[in-house]
C-alpha atoms as a PDB file:
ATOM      1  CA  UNK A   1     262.966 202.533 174.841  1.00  0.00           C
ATOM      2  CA  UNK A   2     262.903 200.204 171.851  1.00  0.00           C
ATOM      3  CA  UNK A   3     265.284 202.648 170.210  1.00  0.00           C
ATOM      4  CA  UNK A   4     267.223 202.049 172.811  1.00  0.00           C
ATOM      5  CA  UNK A   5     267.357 198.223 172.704  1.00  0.00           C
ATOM      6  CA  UNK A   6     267.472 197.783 169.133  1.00  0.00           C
ATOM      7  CA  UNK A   7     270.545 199.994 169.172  1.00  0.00           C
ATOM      8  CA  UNK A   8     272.029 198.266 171.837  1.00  0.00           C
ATOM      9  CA  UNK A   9     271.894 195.359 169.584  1.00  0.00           C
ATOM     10  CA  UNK A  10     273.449 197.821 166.307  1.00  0.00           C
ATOM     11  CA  UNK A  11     276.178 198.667 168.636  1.00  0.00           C
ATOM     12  CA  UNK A  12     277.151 195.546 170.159  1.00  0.00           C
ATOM     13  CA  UNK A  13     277.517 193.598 166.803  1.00  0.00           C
ATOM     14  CA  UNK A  14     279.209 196.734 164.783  1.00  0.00           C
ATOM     15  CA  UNK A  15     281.644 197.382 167.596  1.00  0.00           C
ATOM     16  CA  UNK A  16     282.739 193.640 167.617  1.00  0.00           C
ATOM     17  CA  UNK A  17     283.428 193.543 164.328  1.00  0.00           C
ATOM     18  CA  UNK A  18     285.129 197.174 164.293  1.00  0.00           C
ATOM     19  CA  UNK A  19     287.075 195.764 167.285  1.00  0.00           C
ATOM     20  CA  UNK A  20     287.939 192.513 165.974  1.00  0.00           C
ATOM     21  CA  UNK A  21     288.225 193.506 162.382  1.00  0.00           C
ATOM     22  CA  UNK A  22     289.779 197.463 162.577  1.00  0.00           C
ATOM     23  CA  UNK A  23     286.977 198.487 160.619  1.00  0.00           C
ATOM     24  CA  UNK A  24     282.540 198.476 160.222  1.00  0.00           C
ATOM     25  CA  UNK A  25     281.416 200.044 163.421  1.00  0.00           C
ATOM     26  CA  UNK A  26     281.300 203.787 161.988  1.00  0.00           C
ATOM     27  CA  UNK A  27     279.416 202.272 158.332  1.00  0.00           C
ATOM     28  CA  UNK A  28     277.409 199.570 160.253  1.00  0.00           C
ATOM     29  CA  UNK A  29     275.996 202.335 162.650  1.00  0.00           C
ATOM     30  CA  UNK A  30     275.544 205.275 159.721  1.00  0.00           C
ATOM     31  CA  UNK A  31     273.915 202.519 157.736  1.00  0.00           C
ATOM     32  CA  UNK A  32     271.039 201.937 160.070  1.00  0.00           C
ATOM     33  CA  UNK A  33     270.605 205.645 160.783  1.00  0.00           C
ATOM     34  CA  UNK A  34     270.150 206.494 157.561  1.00  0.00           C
ATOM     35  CA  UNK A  35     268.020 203.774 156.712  1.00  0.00           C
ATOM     36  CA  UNK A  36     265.884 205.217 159.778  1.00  0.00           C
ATOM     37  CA  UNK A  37     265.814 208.574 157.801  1.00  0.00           C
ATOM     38  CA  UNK A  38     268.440 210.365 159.533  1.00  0.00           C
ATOM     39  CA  UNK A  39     270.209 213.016 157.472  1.00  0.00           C
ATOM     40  CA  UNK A  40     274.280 212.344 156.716  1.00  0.00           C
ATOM     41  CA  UNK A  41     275.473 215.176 158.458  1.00  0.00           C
ATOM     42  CA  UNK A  42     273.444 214.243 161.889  1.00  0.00           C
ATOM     43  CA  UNK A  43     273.870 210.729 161.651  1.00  0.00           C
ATOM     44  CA  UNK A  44     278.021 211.084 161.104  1.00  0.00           C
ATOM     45  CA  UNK A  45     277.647 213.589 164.239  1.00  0.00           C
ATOM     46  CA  UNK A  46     275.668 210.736 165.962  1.00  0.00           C
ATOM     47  CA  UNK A  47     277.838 208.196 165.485  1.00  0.00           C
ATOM     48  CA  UNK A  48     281.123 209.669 166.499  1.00  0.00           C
ATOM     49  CA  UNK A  49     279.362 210.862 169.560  1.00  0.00           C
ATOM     50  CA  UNK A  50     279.173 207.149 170.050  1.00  0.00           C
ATOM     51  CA  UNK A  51     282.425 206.887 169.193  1.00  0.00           C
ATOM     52  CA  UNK A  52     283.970 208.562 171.425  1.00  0.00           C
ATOM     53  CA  UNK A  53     283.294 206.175 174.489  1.00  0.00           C
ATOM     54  CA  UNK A  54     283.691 202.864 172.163  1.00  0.00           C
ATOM     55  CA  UNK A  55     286.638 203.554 170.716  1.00  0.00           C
ATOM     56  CA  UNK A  56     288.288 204.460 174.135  1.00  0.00           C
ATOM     57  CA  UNK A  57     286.939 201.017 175.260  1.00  0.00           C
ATOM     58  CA  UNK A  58     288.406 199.668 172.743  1.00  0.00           C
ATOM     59  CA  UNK A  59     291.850 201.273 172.376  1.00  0.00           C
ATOM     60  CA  UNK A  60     292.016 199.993 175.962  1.00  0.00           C
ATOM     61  CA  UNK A  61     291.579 196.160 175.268  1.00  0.00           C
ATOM     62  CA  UNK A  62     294.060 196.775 172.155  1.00  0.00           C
ATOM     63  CA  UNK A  63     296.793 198.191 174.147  1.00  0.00           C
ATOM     64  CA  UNK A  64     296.338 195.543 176.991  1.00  0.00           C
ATOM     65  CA  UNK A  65     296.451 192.547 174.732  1.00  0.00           C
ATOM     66  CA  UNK A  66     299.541 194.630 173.287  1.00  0.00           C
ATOM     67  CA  UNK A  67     298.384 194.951 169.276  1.00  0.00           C
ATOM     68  CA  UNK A  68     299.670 198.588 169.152  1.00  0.00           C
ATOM     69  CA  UNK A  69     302.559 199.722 166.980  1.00  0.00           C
ATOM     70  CA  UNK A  70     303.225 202.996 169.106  1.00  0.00           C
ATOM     71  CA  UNK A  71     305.257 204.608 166.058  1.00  0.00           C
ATOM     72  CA  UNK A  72     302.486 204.079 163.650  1.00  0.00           C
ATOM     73  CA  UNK A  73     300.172 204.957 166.192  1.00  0.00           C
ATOM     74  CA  UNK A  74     301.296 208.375 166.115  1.00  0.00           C
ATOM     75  CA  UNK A  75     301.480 209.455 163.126  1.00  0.00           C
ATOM     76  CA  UNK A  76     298.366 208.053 162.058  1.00  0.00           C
ATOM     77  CA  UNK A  77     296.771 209.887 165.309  1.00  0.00           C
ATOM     78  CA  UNK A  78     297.987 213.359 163.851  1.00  0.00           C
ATOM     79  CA  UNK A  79     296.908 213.052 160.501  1.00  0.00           C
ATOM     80  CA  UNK A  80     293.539 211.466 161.374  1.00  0.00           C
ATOM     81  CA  UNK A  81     292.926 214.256 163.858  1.00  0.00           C
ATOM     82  CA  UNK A  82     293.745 216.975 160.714  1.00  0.00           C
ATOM     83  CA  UNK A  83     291.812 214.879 158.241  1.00  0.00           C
ATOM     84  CA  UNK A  84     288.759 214.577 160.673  1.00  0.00           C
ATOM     85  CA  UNK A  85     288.624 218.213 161.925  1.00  0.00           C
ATOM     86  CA  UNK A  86     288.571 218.987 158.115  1.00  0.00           C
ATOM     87  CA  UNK A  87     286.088 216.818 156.657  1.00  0.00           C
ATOM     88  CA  UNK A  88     283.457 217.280 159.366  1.00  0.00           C
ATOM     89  CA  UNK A  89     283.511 221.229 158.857  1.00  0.00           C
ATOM     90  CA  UNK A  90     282.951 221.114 154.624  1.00  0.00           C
ATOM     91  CA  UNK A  91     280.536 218.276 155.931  1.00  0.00           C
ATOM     92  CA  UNK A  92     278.339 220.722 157.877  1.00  0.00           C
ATOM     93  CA  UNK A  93     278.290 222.797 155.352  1.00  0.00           C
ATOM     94  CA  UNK A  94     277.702 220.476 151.965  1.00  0.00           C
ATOM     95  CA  UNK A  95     276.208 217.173 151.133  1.00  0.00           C
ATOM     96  CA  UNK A  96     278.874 214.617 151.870  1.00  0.00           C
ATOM     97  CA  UNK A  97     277.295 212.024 149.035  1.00  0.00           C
ATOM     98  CA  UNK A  98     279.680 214.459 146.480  1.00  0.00           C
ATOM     99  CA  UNK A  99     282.721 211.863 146.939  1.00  0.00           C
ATOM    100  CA  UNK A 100     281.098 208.646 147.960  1.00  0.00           C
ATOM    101  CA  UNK A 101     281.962 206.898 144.531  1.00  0.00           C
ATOM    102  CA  UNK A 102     285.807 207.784 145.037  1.00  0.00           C
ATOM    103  CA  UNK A 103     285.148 206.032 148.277  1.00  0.00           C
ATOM    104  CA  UNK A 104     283.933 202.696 146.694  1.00  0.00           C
ATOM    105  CA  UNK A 105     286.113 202.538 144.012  1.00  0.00           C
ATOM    106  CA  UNK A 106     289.004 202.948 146.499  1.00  0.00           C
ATOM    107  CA  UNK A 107     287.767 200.871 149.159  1.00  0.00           C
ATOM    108  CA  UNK A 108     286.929 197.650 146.324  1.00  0.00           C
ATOM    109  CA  UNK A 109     290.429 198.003 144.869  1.00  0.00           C
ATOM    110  CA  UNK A 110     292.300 197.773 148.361  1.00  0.00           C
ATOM    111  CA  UNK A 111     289.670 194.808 149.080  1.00  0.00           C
ATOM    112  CA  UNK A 112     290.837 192.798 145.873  1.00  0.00           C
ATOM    113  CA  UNK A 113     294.237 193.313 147.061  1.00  0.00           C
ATOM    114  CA  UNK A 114     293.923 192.154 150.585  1.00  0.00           C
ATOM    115  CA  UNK A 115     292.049 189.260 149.326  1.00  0.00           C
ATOM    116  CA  UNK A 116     295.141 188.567 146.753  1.00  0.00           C
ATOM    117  CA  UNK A 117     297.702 189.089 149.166  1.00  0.00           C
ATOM    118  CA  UNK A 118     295.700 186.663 152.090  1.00  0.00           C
ATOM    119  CA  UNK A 119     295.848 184.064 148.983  1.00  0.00           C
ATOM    120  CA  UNK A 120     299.450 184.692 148.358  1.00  0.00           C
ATOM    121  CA  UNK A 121     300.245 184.587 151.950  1.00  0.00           C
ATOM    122  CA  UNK A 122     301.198 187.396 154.038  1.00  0.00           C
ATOM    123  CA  UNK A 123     304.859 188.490 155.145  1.00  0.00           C
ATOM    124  CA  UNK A 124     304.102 190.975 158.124  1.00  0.00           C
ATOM    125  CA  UNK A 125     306.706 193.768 157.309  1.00  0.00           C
ATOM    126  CA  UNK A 126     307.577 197.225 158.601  1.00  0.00           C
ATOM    127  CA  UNK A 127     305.924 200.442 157.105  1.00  0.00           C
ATOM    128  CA  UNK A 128     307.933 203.387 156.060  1.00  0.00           C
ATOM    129  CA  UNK A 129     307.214 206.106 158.168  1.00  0.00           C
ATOM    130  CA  UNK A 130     307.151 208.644 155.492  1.00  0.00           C
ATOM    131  CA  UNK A 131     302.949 207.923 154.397  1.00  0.00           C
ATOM    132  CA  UNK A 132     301.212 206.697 157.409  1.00  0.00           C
ATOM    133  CA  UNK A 133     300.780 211.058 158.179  1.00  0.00           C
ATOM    134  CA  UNK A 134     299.139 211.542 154.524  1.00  0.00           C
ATOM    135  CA  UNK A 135     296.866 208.234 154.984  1.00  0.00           C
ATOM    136  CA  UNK A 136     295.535 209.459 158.139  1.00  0.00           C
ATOM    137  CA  UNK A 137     294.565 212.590 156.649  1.00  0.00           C
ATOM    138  CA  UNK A 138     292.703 210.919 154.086  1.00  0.00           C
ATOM    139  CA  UNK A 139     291.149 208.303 156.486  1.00  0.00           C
ATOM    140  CA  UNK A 140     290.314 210.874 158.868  1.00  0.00           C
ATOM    141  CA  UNK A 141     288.381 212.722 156.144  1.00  0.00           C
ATOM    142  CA  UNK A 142     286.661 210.341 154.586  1.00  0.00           C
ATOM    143  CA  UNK A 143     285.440 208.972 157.989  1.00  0.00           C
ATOM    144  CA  UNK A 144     284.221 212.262 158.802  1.00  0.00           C
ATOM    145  CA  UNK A 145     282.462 212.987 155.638  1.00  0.00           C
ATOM    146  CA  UNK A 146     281.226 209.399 155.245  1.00  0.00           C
ATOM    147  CA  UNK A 147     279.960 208.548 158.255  1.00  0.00           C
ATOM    148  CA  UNK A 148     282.343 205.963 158.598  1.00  0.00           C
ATOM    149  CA  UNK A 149     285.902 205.786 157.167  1.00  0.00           C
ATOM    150  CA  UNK A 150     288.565 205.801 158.776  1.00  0.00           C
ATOM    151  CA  UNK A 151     288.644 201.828 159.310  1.00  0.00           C
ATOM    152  CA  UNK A 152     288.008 200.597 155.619  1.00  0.00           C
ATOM    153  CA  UNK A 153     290.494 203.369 154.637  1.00  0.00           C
ATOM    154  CA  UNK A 154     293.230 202.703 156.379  1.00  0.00           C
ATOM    155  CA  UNK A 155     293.189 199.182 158.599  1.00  0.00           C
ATOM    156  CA  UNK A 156     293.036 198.250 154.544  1.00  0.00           C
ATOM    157  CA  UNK A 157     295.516 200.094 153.067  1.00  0.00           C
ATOM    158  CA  UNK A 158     297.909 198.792 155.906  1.00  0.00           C
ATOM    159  CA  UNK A 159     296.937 195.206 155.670  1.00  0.00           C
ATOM    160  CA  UNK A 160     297.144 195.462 151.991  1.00  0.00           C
ATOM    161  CA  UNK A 161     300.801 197.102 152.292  1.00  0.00           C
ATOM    162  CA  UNK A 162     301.789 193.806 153.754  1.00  0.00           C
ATOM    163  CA  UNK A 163     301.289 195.175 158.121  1.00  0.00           C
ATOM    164  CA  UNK A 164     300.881 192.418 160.360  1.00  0.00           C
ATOM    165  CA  UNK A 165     296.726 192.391 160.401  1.00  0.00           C
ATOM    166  CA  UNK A 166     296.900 192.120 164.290  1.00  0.00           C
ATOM    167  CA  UNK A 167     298.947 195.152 164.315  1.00  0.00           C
ATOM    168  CA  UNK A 168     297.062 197.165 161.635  1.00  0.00           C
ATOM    169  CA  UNK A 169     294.000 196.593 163.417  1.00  0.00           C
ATOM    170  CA  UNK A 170     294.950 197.539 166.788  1.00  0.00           C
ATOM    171  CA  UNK A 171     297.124 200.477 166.075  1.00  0.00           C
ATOM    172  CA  UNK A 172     294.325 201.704 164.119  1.00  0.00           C
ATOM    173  CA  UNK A 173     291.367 201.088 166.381  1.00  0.00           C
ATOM    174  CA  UNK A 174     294.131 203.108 169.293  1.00  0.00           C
ATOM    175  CA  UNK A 175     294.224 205.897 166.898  1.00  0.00           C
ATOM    176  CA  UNK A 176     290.617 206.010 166.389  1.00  0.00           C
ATOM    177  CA  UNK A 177     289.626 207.807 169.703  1.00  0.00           C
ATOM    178  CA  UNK A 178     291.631 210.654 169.254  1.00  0.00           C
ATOM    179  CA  UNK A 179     290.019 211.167 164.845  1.00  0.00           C
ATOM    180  CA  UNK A 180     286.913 210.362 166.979  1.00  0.00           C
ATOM    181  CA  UNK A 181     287.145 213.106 169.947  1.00  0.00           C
ATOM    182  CA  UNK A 182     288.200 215.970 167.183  1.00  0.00           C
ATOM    183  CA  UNK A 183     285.481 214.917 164.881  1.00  0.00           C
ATOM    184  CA  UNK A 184     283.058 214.809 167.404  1.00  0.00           C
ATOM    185  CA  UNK A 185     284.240 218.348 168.982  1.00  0.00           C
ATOM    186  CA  UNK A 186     284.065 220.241 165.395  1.00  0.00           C
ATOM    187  CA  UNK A 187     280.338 219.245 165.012  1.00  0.00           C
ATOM    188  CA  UNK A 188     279.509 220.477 168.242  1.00  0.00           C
ATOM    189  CA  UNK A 189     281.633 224.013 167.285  1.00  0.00           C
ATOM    190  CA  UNK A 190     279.688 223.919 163.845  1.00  0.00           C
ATOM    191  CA  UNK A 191     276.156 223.380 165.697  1.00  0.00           C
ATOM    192  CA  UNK A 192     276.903 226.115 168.357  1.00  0.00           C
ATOM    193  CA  UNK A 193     278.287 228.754 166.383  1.00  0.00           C
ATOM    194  CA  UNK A 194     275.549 228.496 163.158  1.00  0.00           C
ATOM    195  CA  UNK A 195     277.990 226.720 160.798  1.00  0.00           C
ATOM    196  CA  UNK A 196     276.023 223.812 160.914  1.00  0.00           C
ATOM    197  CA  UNK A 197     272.467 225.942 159.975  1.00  0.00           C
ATOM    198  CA  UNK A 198     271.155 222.766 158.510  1.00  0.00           C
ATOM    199  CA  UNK A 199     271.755 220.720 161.852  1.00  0.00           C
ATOM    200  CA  UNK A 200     268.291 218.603 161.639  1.00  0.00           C
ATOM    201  CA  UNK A 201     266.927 216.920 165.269  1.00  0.00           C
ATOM    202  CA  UNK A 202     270.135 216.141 166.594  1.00  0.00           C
ATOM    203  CA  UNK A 203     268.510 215.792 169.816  1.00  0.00           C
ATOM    204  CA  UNK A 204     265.930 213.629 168.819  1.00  0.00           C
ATOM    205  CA  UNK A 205     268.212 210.763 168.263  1.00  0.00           C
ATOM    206  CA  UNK A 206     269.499 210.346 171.633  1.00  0.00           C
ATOM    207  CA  UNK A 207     268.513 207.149 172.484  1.00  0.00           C
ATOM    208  CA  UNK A 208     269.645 206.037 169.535  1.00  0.00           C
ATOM    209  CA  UNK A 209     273.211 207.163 170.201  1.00  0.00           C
ATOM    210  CA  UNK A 210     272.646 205.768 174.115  1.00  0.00           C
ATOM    211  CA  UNK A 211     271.882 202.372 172.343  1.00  0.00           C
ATOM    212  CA  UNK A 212     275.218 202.723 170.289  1.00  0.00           C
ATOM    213  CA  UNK A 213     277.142 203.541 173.488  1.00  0.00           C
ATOM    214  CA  UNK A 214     275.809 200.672 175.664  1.00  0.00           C
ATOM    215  CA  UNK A 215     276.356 198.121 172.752  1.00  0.00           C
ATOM    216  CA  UNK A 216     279.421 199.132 171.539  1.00  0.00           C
ATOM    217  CA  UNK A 217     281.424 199.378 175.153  1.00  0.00           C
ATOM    218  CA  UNK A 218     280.080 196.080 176.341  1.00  0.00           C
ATOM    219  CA  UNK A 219     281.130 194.644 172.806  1.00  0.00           C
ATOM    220  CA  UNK A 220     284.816 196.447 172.749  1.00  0.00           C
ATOM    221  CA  UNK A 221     286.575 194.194 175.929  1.00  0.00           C
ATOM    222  CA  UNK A 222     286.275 191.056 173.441  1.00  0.00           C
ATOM    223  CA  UNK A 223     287.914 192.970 170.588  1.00  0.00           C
ATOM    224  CA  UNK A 224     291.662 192.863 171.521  1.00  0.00           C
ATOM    225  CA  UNK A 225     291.525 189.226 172.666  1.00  0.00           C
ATOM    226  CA  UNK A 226     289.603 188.213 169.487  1.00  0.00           C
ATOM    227  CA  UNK A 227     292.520 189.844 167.720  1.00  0.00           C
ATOM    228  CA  UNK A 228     295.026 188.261 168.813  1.00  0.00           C
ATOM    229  CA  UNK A 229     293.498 184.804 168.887  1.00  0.00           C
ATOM    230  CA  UNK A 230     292.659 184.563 165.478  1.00  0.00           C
ATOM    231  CA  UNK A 231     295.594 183.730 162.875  1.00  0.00           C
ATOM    232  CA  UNK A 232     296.669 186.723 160.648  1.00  0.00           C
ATOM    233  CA  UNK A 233     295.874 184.813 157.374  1.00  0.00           C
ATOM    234  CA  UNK A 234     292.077 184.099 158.467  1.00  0.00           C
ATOM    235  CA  UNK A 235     292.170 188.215 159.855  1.00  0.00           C
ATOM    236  CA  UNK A 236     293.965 189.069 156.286  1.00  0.00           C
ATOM    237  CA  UNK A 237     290.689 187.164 154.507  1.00  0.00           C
ATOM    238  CA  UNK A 238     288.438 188.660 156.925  1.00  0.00           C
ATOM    239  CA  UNK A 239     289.337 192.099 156.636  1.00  0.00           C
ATOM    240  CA  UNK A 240     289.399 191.552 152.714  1.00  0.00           C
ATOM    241  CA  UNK A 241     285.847 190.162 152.652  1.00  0.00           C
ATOM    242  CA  UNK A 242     284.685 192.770 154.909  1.00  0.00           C
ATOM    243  CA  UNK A 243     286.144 195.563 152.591  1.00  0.00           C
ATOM    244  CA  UNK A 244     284.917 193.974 149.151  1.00  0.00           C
ATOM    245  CA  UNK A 245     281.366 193.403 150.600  1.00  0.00           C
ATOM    246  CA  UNK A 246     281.446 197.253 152.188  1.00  0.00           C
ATOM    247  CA  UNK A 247     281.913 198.794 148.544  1.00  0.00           C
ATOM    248  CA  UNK A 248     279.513 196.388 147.032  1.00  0.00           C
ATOM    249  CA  UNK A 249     276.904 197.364 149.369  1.00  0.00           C
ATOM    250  CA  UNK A 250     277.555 201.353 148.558  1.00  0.00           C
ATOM    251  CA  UNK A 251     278.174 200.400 144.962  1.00  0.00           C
ATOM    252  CA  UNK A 252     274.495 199.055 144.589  1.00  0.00           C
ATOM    253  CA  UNK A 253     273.094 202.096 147.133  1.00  0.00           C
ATOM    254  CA  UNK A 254     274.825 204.441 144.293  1.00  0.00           C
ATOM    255  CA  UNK A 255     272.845 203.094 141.567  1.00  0.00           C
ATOM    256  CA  UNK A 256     270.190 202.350 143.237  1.00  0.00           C
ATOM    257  CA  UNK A 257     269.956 198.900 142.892  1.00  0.00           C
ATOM    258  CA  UNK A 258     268.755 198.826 146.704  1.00  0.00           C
END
């Protein structure tokens, strides 16, 4: 039962950030499981189990408070869904920790950006339809294999391509349940048919992922109307903040400075 409050708690301030922000409730979450001990593998399955119910909770209060780019939505939808069901199957089956520096080095270097372009100013602009397919590939991957990716990855890449933040975030947070739902469905195929042979207490963490659930969808309704009170310059400095502090935080876990 404490398990189950303190994750209440995990969930309710990751998923208002992820809500508000397009990104942190997948790292926030995979964070404090693995600082609990919980292998990578079962604590990325975890969380997207989560997931599933927050980010439909909060794809809802995006489309009502209308921060969805239906276009964009799409396409990044499709590639997330390829990109997820891809990296959670060589995830079952390796240690995911292989790419995590690419991760940080990519994730500080779109941070530094948004943060130069919030300075700058930002001039909300269309994005070409030709990459958002390819970036939700990658996104979908990397939040799959990571635990927790598919927000820094690409809310920041479209912020930092000069997208309206409100937009960015809510198209992406809209896409998210569907990355979430295929992610979520190749662990369970990996678990049931022996891929996953290295599958460690899944069950054991189920109030843990209960806590997530409760938190998160009692968080999510706030998300879309924090959205789109907040101007996009103070969301554009957010979001780069958010993404520079991210990859310092897995910069010093990589050498072990924490």
């Amino acid at each position: 039962m404490d398990d189950l409050i303190l994750f209440s708690l995990v969930g309710f301030a990751a998923q208002l950030v992820d809500g508000a922000l397009g990104m942190a409730y997948g790292v926030v979450s995979s964070t404090v499981l693995l600082a609990f001990g919980v292998p990578p593998a079962t604590a990325s399955a975890s969380v997207h189990a989560a997931e599933v119910f927050t980010t439909a909770a909060s794809a809802g209060s995006h489309v009502v408070h209308r921060n969805v780019n239906w276009k964009l939505f799409g396409l990044l939808a499709v590639g997330g869904v390829i990109g997820g069901v891809v990296g959670a199957y060589i995830l079952s089956s390796i240690d995911g920790n292989v790419i995590k520096p690419f991760i940080v080095l990519y994730l500080a270097g779109m941070g530094l950006l948004i943060l130069w372009k919030a300075w700058r100013g930002v001039r909300p602009r269309e994005i070409s339809s030709k990459w958002p397919l390819p970036l939700g590939v990658v996104g979908g991957f990397m939040d799959a294999v990571g635990g927790g990716g598919w927000g820094p990855t690409v809310t920041s890449t479209l912020v930092g391509s000069g997208a309206s933040a409100r937009t960015a975030i809510g198209t992406v947070n809209t896409a998210e349940f569907f990355v979430t739902v295929a992610i979520s469905a190749t662990f369970v195929w990996a678990l049931v048919t022996g891929h996953w042979s290295e599958a460690e207490g899944v069950l054991d963490h189920v109030w843990a992922v209960t806590g997530l659930i409760i938190g998160g969808v009692l968080a999510a309704p706030l998300a879309g109307w924090i959205t789109k009170i907040v101007p996009v310059r103070a969301l554009t400095w957010i979001v780069g903040v958010l993404v520079v502090l991210l990859a310092g935080y897995q910069a010093a876990k990589l050498f072990k400075l924490i």
